[in-house]
Protein backbone atom coordinates (compact mmCIF):
# COMPACT_ATOMS: atom_id res chain seq x y z
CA UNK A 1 48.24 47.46 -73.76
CA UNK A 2 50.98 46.87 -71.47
CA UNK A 3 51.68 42.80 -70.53
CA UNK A 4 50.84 41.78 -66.54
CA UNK A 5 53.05 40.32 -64.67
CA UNK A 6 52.76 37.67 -61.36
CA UNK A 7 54.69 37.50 -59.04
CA UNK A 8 55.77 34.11 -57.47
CA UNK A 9 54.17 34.43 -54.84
CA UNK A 10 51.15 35.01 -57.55
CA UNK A 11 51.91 31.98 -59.32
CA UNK A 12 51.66 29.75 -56.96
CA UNK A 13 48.05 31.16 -56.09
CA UNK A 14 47.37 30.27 -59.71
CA UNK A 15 48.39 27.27 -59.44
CA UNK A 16 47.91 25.99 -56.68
CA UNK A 17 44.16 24.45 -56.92
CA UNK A 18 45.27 22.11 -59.97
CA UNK A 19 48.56 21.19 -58.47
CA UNK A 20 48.58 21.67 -54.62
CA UNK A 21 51.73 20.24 -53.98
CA UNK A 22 53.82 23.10 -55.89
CA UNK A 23 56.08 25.18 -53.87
CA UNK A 24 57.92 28.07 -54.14
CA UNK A 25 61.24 25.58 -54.28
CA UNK A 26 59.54 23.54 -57.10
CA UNK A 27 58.98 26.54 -59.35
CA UNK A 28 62.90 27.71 -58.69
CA UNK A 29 63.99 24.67 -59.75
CA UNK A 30 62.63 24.62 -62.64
CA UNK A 31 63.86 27.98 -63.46
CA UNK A 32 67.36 26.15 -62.65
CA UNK A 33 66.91 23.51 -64.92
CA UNK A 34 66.16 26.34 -67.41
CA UNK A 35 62.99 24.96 -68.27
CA UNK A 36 61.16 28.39 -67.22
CA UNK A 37 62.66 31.85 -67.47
CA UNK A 38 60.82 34.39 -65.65
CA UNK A 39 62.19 38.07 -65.91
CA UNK A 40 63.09 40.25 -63.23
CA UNK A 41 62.55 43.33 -61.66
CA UNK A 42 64.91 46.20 -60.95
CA UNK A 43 64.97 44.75 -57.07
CA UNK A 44 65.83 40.89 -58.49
CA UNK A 45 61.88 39.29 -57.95
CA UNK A 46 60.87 37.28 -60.37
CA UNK A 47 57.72 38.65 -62.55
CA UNK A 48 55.99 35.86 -64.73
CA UNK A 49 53.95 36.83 -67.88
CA UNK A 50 51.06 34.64 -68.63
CA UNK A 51 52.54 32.58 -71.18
CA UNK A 52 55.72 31.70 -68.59
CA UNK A 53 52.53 30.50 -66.05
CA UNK A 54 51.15 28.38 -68.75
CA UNK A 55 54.61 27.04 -69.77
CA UNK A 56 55.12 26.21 -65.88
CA UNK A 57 51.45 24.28 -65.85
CA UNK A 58 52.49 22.34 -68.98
CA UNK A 59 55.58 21.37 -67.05
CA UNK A 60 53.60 20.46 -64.19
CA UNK A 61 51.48 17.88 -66.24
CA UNK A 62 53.32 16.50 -67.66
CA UNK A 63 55.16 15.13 -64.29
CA UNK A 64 51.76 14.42 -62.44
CA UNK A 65 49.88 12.98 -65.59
CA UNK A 66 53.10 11.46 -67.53
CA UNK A 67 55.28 10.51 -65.08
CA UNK A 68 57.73 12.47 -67.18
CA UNK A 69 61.54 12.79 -66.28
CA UNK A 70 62.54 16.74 -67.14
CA UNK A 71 64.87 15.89 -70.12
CA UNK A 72 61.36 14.46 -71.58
CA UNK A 73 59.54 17.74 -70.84
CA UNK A 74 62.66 19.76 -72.27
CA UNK A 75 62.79 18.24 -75.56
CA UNK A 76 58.64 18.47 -75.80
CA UNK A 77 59.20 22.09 -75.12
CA UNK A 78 61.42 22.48 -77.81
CA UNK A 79 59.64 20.15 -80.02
CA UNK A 80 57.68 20.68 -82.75
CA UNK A 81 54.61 22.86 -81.82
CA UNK A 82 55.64 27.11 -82.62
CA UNK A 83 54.73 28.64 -79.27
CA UNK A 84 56.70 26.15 -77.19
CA UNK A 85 53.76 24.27 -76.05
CA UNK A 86 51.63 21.61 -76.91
CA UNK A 87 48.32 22.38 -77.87
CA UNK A 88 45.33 20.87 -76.19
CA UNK A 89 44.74 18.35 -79.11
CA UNK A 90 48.46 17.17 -78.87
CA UNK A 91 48.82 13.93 -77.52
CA UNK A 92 50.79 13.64 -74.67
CA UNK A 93 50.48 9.91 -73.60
CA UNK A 94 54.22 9.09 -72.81
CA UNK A 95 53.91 5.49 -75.11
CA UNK A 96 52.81 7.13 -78.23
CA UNK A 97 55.16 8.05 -80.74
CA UNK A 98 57.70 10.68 -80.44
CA UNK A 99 60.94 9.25 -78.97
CA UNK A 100 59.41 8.36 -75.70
CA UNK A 101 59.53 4.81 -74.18
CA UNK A 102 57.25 3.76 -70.80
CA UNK A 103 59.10 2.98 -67.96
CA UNK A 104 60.80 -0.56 -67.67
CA UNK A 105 58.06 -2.85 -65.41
CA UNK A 106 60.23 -2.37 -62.20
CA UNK A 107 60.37 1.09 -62.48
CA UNK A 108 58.03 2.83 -59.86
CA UNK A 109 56.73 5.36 -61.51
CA UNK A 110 55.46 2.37 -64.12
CA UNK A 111 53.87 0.94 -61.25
CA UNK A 112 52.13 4.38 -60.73
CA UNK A 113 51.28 4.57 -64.32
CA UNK A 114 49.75 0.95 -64.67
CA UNK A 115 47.72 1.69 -61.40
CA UNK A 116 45.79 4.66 -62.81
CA UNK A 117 43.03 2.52 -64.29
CA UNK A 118 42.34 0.72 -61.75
CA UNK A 119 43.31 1.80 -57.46
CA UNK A 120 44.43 5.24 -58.47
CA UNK A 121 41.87 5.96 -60.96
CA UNK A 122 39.45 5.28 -57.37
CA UNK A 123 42.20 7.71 -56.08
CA UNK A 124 39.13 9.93 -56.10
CA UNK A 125 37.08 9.16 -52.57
CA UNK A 126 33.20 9.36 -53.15
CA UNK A 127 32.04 10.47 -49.44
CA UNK A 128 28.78 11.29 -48.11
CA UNK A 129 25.36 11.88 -49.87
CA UNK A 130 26.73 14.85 -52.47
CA UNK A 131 29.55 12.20 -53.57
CA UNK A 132 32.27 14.70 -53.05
CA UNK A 133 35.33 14.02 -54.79
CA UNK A 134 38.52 13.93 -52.74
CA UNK A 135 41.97 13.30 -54.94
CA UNK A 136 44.52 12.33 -53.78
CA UNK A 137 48.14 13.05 -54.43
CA UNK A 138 50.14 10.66 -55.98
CA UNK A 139 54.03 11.00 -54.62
CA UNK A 140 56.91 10.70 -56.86
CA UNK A 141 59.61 8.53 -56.39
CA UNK A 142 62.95 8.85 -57.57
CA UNK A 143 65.95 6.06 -57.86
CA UNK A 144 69.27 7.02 -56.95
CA UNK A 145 70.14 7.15 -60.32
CA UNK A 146 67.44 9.24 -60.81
CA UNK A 147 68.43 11.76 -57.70
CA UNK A 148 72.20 11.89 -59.44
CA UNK A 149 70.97 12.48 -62.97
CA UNK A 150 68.05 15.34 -61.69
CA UNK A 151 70.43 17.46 -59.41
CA UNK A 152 74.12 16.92 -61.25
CA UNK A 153 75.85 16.18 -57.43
CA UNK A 154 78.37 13.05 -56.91
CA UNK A 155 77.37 10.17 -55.05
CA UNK A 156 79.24 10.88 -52.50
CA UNK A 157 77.68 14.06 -51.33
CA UNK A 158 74.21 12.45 -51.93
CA UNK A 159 75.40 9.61 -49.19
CA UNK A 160 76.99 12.64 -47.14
CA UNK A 161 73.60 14.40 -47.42
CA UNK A 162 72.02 10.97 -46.02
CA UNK A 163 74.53 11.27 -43.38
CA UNK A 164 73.36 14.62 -42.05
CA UNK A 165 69.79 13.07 -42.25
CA UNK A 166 69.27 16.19 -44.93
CA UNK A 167 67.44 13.51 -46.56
CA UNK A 168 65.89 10.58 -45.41
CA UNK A 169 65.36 8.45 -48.13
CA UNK A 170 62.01 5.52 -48.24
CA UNK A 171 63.97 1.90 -48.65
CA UNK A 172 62.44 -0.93 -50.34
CA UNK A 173 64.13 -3.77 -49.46
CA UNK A 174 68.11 -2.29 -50.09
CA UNK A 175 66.87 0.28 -52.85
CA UNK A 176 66.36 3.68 -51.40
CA UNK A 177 63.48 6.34 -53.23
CA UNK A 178 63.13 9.82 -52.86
CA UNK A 179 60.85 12.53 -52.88
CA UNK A 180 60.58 15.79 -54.62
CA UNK A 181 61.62 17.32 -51.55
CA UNK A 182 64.99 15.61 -51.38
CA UNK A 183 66.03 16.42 -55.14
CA UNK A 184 64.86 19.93 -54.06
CA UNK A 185 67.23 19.86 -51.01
CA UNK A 186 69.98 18.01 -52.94
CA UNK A 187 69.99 20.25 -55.91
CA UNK A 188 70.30 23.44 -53.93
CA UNK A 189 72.59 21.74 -51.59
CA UNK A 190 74.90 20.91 -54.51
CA UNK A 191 74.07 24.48 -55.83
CA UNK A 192 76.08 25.99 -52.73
CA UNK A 193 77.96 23.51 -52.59
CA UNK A 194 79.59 24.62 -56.45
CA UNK A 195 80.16 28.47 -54.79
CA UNK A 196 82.14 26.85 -52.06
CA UNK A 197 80.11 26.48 -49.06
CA UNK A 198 80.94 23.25 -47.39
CA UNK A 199 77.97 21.06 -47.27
CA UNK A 200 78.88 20.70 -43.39
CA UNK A 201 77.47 24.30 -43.03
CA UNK A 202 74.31 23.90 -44.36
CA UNK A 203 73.44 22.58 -40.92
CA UNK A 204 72.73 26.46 -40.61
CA UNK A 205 69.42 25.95 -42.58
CA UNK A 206 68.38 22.55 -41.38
CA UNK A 207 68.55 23.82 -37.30
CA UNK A 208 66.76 27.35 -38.76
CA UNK A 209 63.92 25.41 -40.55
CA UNK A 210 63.38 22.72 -37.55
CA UNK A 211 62.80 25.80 -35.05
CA UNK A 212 60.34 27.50 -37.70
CA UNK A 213 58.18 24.30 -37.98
CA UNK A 214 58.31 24.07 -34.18
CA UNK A 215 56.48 27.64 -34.63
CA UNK A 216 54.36 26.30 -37.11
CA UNK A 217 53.42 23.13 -35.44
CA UNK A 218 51.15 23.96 -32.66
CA UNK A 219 49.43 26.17 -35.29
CA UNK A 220 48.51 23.39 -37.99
CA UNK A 221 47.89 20.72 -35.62
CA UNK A 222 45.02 23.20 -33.89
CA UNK A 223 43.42 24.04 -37.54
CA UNK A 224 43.50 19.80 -38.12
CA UNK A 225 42.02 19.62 -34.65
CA UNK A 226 38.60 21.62 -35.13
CA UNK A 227 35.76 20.16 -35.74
CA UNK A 228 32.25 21.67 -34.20
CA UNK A 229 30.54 24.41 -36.24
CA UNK A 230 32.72 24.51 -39.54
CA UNK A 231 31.95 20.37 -40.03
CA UNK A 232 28.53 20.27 -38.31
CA UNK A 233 26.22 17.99 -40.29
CA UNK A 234 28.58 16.54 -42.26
CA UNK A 235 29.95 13.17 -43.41
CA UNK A 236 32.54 12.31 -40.76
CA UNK A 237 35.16 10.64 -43.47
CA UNK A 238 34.60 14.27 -45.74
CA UNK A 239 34.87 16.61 -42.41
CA UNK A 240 38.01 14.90 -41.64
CA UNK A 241 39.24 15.59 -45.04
CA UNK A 242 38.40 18.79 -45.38
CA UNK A 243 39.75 19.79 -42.11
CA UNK A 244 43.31 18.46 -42.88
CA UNK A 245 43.11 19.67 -46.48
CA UNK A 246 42.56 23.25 -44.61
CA UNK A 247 45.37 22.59 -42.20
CA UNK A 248 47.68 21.54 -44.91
CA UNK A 249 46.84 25.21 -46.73
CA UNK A 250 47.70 26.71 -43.79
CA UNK A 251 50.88 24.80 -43.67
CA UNK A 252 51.75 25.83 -46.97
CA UNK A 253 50.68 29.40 -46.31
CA UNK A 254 53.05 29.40 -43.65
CA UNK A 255 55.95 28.29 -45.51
CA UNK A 256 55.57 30.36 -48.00
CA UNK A 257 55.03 33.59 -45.90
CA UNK A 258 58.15 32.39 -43.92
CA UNK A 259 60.29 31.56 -47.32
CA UNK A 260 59.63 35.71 -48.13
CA UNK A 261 60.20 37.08 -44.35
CA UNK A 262 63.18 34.94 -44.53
CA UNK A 263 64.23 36.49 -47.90
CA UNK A 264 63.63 39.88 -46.51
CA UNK A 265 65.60 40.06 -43.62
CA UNK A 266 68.90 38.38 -45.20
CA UNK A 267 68.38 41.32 -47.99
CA UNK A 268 68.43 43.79 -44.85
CA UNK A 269 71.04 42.11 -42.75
CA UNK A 270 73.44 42.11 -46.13
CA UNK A 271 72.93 45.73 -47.32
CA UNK A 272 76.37 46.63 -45.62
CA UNK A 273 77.71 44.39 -48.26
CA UNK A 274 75.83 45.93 -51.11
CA UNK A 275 76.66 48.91 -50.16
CA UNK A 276 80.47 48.28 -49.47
CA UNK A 277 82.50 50.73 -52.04
C-alpha cells in the first residue's frame, strides 16, 4: 500500500489544535536546522510522511513542555530509542538523567519551568457553569546569546536587524529577550544574507508584509468584534475568549493563505529565469 503524504499546508492543520502557535516559518526552520527532512515533489513542495509529522510533534514538545534548546532535541533524536523517537513511556523531564541540566535560576525559561505548578499550571481559565478550559500560551524567550547561538548570524547584524526595527526585542531592565518570531526573522535574514543579499534590502519584505496586514487588519479586528448570536447566552469572560481565539484562526488562516499566494506569484513572475537557455 502506497505511503500518504501531507502537505505543509496539511501539517499545520494537523497540528495545529495541540500547538496553535506553529507556523509555516516554524516548521521551515526546523527543516533548516535539519531536525526534520521532508521530501519533495517534482514541483519543489514539501510532502511529509506520517512518521516526519510525528517527528515534528516530538520536536514541538519538547520546546513547549521542556523548555528545550534544539541542540537538546537533536541529540534526543539521535539518542538511544531505534525509530528516532522517544516512546511514550520515555521520560522526558529535562532534570532527569541523560546529559541534560535545568536552566541556571536566572534563566527565563527556568522561571517558566518553576511556574508550571503553581500560576501556569492555573494557566488553564475555568469560566462559566461547564468549567471550560481556556490554555493559554506560554511565550518563549530567548537571550541574546541564545538568538546568536539559534540562527548562526554575528552580533552585529543582530544589532543592525534592531536597527531596521526587523526586530523589536522585550528589555528587562538592560537585557533584551526575544520571541520565536525574531529568531525566525533573524535566521532567514542571515539565510539571505549568506547568498549575498544585503540585509539593507530586505526592507523589500518588511514594507510588503506591513501593507498585507493592513489588508488583514480590518478583517480580524471585525471577527474579534462580533458578539450577538454566535455568543448569546454565554459566559461573558468565555465569549470573549472564544471570539478572539476565532479571530486569531482567522489571522493565521490569512497568513498562511497569503505565505502560498505569495509563493505562487514569485514562481510565475521568475519563470523567464527558469526558462532562460
Amino acid at each position: 500500500m502506497p505511503e500518504s503524504y501531507y502537505s505543509i499546508g496539511e501539517v499545520l492543520a494537523v497540528l495545529s489544535e495541540e500547538f496553535p502557535d506553529v507556523t509555516i516559518s516554524k516548521i521551515r526552520f526546523l527543516e533548516s536546522q535539519g531536525l526534520i527532512n521532508p521530501e519533495r515533489t517534482s514541483a519543489g513542495y514539501r510532502k511529509f510522511t506520517k512518521t516526519e509529522v510525528d517527528r515534528l510533534r516530538f520536536i514541538l514538545r519538547e520546546q513547549k513542555d521542556n523548555f528545550l534548546p534544539l541542540r537538546v532535541i537533536r541529540d534526543r533524536l539521535e539518542g538511544e530509542t531505534s525509530d528516532g523517537l522517544l516512546r511514550p513511556e520515555d521520560v522526558t523531564d529535562p532534570s532527569m538523567p541523560r546529559g541534560i541540566r535545568v536552566p541556571s535560576a536566572g534563566h527565563p525559561t527556568h522561571r517558566l519551568a518553576t511556574n508550571r505548578s503553581g500560576s501556569e499550571r492555573s494557566g488553564s481559565v475555568q469560566a462559566g457553569s461547564g468549567n471550560r478550559s481556556i490554555s493559554r500560551k506560554r511565550p518563549e524567550r530567548l537571550t541574546r546569546a541564545d538568538m546568536l547561538e539559534a540562527t548562526g548570524v554575528s552580533s552585529e547584524m543582530l544589532s543592525s536587524m534592531e536597527k531596521m526595527k526587523f526586530i523589536r526585542p522585550l528589555m528587562v531592565g538592560v537585557e533584551p529577550y526575544y520571541d520565536e518570531t525574531d529568531r525566525d526573522i533573524v535566521h532567514l535574514a542571515g539565510r539571505l544574507a549568506s547568498f549575498g543579499i544585503d540585509p539593507r534590502l530586505l526592507m523589500t519584505w518588511r514594507l510588503s508584509a506591513e501593507r498585507e496586514a493592513d489588508v488583514f487588519e480590518p478583517l480580524v479586528r471585525a471577527a474579534m468584534s462580533r458578539r450577538g448570536s454566535d455568543v448569546a447566552g454565554s459566559d461573558n469572560s468565555v465569549a470573549s475568549v472564544s471570539t478572539r481565539d476565532a479571530a486569531m484562526k482567522l489571522l493565521d488562516d490569512l497568513i498562511v493563505l497569503g505565505e502560498e499566494l505569495r509563493t505562487a506569484l514569485l514562481r510565475n513572475v521568475t519563470k523567464g529565469l527558469r526558462n532562460e537557455p
